[in-house]
N, C-alpha and C. Protein backbone atom coordinates (compact mmCIF):
# COMPACT_ATOMS: atom_id res chain seq x y z
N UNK A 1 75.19 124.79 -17.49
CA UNK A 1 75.05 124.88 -18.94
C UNK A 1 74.89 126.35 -19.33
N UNK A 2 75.71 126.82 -20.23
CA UNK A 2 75.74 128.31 -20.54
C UNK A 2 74.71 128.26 -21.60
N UNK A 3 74.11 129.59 -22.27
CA UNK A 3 72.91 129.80 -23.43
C UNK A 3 74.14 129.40 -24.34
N UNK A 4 72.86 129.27 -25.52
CA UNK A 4 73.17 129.19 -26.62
C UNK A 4 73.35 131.26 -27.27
N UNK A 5 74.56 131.36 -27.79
CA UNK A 5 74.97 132.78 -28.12
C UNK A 5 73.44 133.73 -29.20
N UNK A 6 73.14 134.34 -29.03
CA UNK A 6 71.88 135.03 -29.31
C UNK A 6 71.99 134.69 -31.24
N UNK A 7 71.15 134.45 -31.72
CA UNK A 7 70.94 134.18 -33.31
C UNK A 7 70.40 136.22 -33.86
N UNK A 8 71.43 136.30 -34.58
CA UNK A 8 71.45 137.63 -35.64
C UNK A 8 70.63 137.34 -36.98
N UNK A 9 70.60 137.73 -37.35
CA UNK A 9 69.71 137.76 -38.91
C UNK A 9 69.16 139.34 -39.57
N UNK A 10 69.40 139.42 -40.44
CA UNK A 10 68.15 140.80 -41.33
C UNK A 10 67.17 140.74 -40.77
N UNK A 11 66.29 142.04 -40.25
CA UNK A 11 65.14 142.14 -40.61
C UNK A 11 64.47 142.33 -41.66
N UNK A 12 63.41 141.55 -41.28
CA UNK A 12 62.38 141.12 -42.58
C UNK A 12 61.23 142.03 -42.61
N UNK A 13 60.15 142.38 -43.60
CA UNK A 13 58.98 143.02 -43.19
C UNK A 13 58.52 142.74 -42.06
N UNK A 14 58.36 141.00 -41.81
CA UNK A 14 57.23 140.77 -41.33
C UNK A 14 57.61 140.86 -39.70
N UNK A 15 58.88 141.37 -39.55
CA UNK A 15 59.28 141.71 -37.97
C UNK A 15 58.99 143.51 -37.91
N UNK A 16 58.09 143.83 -38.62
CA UNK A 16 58.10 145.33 -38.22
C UNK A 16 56.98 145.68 -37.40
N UNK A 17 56.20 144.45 -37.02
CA UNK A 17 55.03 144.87 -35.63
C UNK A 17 55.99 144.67 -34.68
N UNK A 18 56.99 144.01 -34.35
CA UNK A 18 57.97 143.22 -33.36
C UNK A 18 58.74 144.34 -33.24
N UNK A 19 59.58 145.15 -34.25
CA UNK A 19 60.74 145.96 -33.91
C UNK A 19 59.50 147.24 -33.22
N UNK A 20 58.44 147.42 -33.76
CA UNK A 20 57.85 148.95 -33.49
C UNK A 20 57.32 148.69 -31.65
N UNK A 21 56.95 147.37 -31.69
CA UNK A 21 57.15 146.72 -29.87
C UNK A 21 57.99 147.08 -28.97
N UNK A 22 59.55 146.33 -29.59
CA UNK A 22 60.59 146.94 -29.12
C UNK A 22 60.87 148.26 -28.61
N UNK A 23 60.44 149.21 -29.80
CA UNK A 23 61.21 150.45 -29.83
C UNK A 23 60.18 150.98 -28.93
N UNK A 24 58.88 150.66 -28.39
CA UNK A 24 58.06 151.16 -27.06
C UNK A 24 58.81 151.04 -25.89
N UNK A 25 58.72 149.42 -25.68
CA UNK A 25 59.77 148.75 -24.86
C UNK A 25 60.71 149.55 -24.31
N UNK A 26 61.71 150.35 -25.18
CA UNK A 26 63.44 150.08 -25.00
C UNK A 26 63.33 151.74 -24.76
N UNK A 27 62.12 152.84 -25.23
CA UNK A 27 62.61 153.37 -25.55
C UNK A 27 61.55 155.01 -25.08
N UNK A 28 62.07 156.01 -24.29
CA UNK A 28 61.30 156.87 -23.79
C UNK A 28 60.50 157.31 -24.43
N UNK A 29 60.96 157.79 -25.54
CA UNK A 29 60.91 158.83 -26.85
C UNK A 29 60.52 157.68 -28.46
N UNK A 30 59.97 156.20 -28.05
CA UNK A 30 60.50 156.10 -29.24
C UNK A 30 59.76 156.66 -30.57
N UNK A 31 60.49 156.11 -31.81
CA UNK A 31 60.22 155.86 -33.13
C UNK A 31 58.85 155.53 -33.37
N UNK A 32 58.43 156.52 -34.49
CA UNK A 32 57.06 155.97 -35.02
C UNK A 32 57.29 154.99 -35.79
N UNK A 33 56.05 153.89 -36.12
CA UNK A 33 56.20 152.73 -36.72
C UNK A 33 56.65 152.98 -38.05
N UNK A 34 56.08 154.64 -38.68
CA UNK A 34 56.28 154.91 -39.95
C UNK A 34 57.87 154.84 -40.44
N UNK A 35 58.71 155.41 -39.25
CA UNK A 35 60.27 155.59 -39.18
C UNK A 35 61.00 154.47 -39.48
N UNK A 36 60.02 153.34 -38.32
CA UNK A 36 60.81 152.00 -38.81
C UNK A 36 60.84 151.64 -39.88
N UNK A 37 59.24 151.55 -40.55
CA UNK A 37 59.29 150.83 -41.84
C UNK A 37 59.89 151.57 -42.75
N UNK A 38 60.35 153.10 -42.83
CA UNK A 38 61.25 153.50 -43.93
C UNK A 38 62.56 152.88 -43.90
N UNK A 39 62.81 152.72 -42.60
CA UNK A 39 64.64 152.51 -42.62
C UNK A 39 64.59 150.84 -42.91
N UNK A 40 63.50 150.23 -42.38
CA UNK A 40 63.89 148.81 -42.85
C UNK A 40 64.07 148.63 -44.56
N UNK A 41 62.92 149.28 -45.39
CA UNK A 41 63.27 149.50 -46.67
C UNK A 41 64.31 149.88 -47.26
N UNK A 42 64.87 150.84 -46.36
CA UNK A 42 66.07 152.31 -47.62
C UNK A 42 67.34 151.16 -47.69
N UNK A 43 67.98 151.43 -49.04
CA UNK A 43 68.90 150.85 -49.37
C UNK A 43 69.98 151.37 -48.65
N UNK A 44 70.12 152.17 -47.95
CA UNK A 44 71.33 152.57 -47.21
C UNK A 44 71.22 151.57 -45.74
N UNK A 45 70.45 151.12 -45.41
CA UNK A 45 70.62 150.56 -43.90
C UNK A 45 70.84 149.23 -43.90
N UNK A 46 70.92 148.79 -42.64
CA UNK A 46 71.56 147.82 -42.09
C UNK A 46 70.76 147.27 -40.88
N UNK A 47 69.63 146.79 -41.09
CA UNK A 47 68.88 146.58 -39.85
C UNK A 47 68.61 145.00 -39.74
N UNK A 48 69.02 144.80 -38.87
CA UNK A 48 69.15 143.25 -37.96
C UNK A 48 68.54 143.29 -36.76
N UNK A 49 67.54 141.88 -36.46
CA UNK A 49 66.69 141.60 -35.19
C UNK A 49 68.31 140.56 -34.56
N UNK A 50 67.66 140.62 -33.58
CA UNK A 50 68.48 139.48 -32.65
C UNK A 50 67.49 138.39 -31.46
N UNK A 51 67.36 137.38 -31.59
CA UNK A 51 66.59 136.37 -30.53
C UNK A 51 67.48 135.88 -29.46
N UNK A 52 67.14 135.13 -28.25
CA UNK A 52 67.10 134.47 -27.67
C UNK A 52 67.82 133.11 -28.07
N UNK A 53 67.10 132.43 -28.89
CA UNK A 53 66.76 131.67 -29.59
C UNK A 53 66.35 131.53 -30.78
N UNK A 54 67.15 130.51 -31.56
CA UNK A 54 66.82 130.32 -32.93
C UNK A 54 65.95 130.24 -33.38
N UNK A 55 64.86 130.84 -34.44
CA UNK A 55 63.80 131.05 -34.46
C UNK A 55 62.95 131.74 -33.57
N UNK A 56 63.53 131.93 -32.37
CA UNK A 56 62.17 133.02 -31.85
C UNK A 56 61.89 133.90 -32.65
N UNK A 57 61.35 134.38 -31.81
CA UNK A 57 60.59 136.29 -32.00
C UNK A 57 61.78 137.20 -31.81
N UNK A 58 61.68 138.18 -32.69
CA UNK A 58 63.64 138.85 -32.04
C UNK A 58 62.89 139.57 -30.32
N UNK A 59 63.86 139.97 -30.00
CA UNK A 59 63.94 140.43 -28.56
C UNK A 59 64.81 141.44 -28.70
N UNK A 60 65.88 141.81 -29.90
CA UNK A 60 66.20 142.86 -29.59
C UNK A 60 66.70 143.54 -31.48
N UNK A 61 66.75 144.82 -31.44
CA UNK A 61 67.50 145.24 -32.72
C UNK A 61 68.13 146.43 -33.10
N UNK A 62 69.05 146.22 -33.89
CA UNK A 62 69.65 147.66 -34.18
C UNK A 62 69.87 147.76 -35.90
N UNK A 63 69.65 149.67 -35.68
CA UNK A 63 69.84 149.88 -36.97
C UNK A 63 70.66 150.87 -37.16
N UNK A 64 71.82 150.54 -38.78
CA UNK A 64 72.40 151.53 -39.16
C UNK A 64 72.38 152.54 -40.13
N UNK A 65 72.98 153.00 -40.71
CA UNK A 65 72.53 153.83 -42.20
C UNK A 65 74.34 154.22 -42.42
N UNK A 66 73.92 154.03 -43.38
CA UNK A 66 75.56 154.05 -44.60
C UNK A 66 75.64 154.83 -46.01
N UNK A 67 76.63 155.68 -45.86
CA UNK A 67 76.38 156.08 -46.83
C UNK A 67 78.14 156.58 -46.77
N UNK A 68 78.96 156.58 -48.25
CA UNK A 68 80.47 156.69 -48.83
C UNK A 68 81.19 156.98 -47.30
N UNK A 69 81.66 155.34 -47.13
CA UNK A 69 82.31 154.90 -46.40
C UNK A 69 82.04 155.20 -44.59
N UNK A 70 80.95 156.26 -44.18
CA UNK A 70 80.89 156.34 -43.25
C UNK A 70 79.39 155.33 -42.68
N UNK A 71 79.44 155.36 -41.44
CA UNK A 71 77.94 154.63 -41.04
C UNK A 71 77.53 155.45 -39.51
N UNK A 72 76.06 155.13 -39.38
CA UNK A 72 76.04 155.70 -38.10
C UNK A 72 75.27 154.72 -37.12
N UNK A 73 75.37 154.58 -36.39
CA UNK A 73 74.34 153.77 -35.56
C UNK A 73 73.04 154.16 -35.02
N UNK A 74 71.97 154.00 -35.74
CA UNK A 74 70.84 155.00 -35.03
C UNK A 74 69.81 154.70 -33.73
N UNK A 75 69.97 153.39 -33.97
CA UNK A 75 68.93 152.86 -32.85
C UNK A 75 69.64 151.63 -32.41
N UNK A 76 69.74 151.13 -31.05
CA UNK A 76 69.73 149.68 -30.32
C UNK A 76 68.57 149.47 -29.44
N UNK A 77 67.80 148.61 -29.78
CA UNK A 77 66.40 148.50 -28.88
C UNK A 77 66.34 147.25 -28.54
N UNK A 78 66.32 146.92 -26.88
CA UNK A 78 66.15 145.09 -26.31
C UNK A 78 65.11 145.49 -25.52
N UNK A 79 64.64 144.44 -25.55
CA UNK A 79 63.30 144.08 -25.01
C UNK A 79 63.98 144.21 -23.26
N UNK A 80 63.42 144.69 -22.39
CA UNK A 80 63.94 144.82 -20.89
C UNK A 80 63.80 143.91 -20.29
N UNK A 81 63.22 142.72 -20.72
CA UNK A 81 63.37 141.30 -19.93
C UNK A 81 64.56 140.31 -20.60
N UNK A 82 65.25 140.98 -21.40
CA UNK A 82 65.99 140.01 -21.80
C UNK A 82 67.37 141.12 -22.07
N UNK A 83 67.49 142.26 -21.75
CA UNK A 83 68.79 142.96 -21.56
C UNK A 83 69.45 142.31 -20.66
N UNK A 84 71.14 142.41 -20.19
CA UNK A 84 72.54 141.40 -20.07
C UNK A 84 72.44 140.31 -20.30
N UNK A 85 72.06 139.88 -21.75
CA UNK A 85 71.60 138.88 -22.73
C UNK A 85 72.66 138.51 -23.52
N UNK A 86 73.64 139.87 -23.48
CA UNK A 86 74.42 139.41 -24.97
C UNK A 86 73.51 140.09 -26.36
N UNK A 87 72.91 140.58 -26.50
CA UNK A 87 71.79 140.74 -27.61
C UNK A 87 72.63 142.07 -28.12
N UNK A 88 72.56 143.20 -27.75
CA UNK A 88 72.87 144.18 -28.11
C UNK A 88 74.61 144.06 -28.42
N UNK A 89 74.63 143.59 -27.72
CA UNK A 89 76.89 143.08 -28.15
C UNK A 89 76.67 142.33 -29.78
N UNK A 90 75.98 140.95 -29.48
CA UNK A 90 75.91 140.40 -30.88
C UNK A 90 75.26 141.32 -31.95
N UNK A 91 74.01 141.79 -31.52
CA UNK A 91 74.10 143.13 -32.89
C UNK A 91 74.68 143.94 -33.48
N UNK A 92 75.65 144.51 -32.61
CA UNK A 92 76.55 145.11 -32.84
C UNK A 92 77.48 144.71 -33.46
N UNK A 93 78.19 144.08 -32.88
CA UNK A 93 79.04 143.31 -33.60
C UNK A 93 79.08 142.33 -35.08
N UNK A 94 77.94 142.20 -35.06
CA UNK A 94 77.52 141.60 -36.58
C UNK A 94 77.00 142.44 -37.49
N UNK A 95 76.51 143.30 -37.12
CA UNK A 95 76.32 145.08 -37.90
C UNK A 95 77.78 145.12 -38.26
N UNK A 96 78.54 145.94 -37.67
CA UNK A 96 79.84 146.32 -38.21
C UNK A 96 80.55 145.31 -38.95
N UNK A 97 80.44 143.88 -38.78
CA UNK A 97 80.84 143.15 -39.68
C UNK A 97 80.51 143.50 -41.14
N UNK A 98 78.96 143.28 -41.19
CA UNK A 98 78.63 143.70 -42.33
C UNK A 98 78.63 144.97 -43.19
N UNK A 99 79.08 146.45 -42.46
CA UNK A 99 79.33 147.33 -42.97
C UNK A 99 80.97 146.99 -42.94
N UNK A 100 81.90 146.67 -42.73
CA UNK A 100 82.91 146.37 -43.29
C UNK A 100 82.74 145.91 -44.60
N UNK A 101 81.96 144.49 -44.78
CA UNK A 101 81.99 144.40 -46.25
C UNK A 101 81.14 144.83 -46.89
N UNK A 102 80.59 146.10 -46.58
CA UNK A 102 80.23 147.04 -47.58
C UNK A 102 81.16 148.24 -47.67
N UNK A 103 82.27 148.21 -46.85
CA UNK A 103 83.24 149.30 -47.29
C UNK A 103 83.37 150.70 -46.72
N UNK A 104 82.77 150.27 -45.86
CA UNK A 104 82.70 151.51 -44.14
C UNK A 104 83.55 151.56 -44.04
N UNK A 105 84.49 152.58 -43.37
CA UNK A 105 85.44 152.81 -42.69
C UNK A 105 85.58 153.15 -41.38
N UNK A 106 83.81 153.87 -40.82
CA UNK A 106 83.93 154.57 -40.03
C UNK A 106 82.45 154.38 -39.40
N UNK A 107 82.35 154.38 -37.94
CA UNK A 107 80.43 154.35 -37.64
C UNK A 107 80.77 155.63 -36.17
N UNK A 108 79.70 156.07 -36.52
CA UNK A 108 79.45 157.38 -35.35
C UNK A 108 78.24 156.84 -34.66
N UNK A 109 77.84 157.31 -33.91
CA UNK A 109 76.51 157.28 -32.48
C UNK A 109 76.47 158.17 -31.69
N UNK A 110 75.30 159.02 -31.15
CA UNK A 110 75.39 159.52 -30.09
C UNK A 110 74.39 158.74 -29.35
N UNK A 111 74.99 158.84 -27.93
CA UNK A 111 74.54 158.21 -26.64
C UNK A 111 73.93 159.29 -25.48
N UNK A 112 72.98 158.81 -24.53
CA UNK A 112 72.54 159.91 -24.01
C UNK A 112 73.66 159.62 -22.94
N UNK A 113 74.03 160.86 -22.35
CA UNK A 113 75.29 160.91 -21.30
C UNK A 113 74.82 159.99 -19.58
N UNK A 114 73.36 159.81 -19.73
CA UNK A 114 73.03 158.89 -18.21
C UNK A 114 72.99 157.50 -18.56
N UNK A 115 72.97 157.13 -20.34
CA UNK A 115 72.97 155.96 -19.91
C UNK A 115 74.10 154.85 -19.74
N UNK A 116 74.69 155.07 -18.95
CA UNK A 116 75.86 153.64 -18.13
C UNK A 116 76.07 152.53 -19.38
N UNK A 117 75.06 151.85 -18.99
CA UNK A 117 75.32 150.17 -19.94
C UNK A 117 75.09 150.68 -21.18
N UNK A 118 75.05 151.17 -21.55
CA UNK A 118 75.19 151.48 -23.56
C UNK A 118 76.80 151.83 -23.64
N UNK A 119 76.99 153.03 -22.66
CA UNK A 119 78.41 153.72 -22.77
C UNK A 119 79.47 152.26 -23.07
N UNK A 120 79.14 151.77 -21.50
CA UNK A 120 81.03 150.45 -20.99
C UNK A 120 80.32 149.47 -22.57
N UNK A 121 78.95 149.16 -23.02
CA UNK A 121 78.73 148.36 -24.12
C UNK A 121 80.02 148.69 -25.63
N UNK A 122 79.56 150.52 -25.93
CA UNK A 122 80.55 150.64 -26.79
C UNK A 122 81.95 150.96 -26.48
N UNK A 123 82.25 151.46 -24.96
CA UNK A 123 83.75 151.55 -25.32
C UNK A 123 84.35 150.17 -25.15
N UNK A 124 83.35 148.81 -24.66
CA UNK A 124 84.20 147.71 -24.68
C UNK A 124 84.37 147.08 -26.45
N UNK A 125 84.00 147.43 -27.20
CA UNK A 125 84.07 147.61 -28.65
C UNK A 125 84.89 148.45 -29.44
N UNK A 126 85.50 149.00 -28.36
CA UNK A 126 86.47 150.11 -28.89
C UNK A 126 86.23 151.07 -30.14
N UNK A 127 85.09 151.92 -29.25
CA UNK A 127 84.18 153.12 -29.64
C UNK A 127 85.13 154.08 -28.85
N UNK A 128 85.33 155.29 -29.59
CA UNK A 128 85.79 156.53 -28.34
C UNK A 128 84.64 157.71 -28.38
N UNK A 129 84.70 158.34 -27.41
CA UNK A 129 83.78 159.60 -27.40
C UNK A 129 84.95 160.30 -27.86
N UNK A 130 84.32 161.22 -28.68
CA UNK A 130 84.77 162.55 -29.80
C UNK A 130 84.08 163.59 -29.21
N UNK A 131 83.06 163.85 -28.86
CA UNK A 131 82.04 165.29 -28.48
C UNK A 131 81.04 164.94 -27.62
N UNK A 132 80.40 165.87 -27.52
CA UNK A 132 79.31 166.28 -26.55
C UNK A 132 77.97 166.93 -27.31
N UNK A 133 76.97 167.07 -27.84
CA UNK A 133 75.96 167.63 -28.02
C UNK A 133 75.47 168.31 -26.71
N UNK A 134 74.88 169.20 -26.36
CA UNK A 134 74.04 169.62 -25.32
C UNK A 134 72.73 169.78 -25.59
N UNK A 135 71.98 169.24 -24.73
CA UNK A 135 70.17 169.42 -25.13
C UNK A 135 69.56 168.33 -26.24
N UNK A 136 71.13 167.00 -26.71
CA UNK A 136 70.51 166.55 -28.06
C UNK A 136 69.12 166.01 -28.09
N UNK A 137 68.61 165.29 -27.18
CA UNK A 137 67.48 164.68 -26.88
C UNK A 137 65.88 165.53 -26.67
N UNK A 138 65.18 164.89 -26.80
CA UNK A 138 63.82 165.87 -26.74
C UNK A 138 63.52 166.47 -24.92
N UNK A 139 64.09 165.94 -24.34
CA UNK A 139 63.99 165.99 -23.23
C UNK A 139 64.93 166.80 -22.64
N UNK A 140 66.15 167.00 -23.45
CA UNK A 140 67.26 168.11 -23.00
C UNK A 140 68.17 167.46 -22.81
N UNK A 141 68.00 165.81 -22.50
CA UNK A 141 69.58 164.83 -21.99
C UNK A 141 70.16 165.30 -22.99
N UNK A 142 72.09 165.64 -22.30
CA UNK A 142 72.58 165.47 -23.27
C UNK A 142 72.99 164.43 -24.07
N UNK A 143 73.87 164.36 -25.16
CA UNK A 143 74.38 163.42 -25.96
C UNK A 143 76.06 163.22 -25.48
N UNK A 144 76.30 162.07 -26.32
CA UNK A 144 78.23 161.95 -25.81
C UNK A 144 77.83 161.40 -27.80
N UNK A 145 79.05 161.56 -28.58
CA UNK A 145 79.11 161.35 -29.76
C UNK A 145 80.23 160.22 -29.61
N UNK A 146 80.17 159.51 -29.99
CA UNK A 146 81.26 157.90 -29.96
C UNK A 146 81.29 157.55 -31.67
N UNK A 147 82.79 156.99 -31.92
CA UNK A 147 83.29 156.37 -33.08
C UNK A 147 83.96 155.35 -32.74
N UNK A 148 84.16 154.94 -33.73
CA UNK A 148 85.20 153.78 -34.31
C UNK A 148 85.40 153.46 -35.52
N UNK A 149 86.33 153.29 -35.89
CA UNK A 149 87.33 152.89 -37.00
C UNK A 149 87.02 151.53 -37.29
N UNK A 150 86.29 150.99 -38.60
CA UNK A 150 86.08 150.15 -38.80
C UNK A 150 87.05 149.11 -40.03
């Protein structure tokens, strides 16, 4: 019996103890809680949890920001017990849906250059790398800059 495909939805306020979890979780460097709760507010973004299961607790999320026709991808954060889940594919993919019908044309990201499974994640989405940042990260990793044509 295969899973049931991961359930997408908006985040809501009341997932912003859950995403600021996550972003510990997922993330070396992460986000202060303050960061999250601006971007879940600002009318420019695009932020969606993703579960397991219908109704869970999300387990994983990403956020975008949009603004005349372009978008960027700023964060993908899964919980590490439930990454090759499918979670971060279905976010993705249901993100860009929805900046399509808001009239995107275009989403950028930079990726840190060691991490593997993010990279084959977006070029199997048919993302291309465009550039290189050097030093982008606080730590000095570099960056790889990836698009797609939406």
């Amino acid at each position: 019996m295969t899973a049931p495909p991961p359930a997408v939805r908006s985040a809501h306020e009341a997932d912003l103890d859950r995403i600021a979890q996550l972003e510990e979780l997922a993330f070396v460097d992460p986000w202060p809680r303050e960061m999250l709760a601006y971007e879940l507010a600002h009318p420019h973004a695009v932020l969606l949890v993703a579960s397991r299961t219908e109704g869970g607790p999300p387990d994983a999320y990403a956020a975008f920001r949009h603004a005349v026709g372009e978008a960027e991808l700023l964060r993908v954060g899964v919980d590490p017990e439930a990454r090759r889940q499918g979670l971060a594919r279905a976010l993705l993919v249901e993100g860009l849906e929805r900046l399509r019908q808001l009239d995107v044309q275009v989403c950028f990201l930079e990726v840190r250059v060691d991490n593997k499974p993010a990279i084959d994640l977006y070029e199997s989405l048919g993302f291309c790398c465009t550039g290189h940042r050097k030093g982008y990260y606080r730590d000095g990793t570099d960056a790889l800059i990836f698009v797609l044509g939406i």
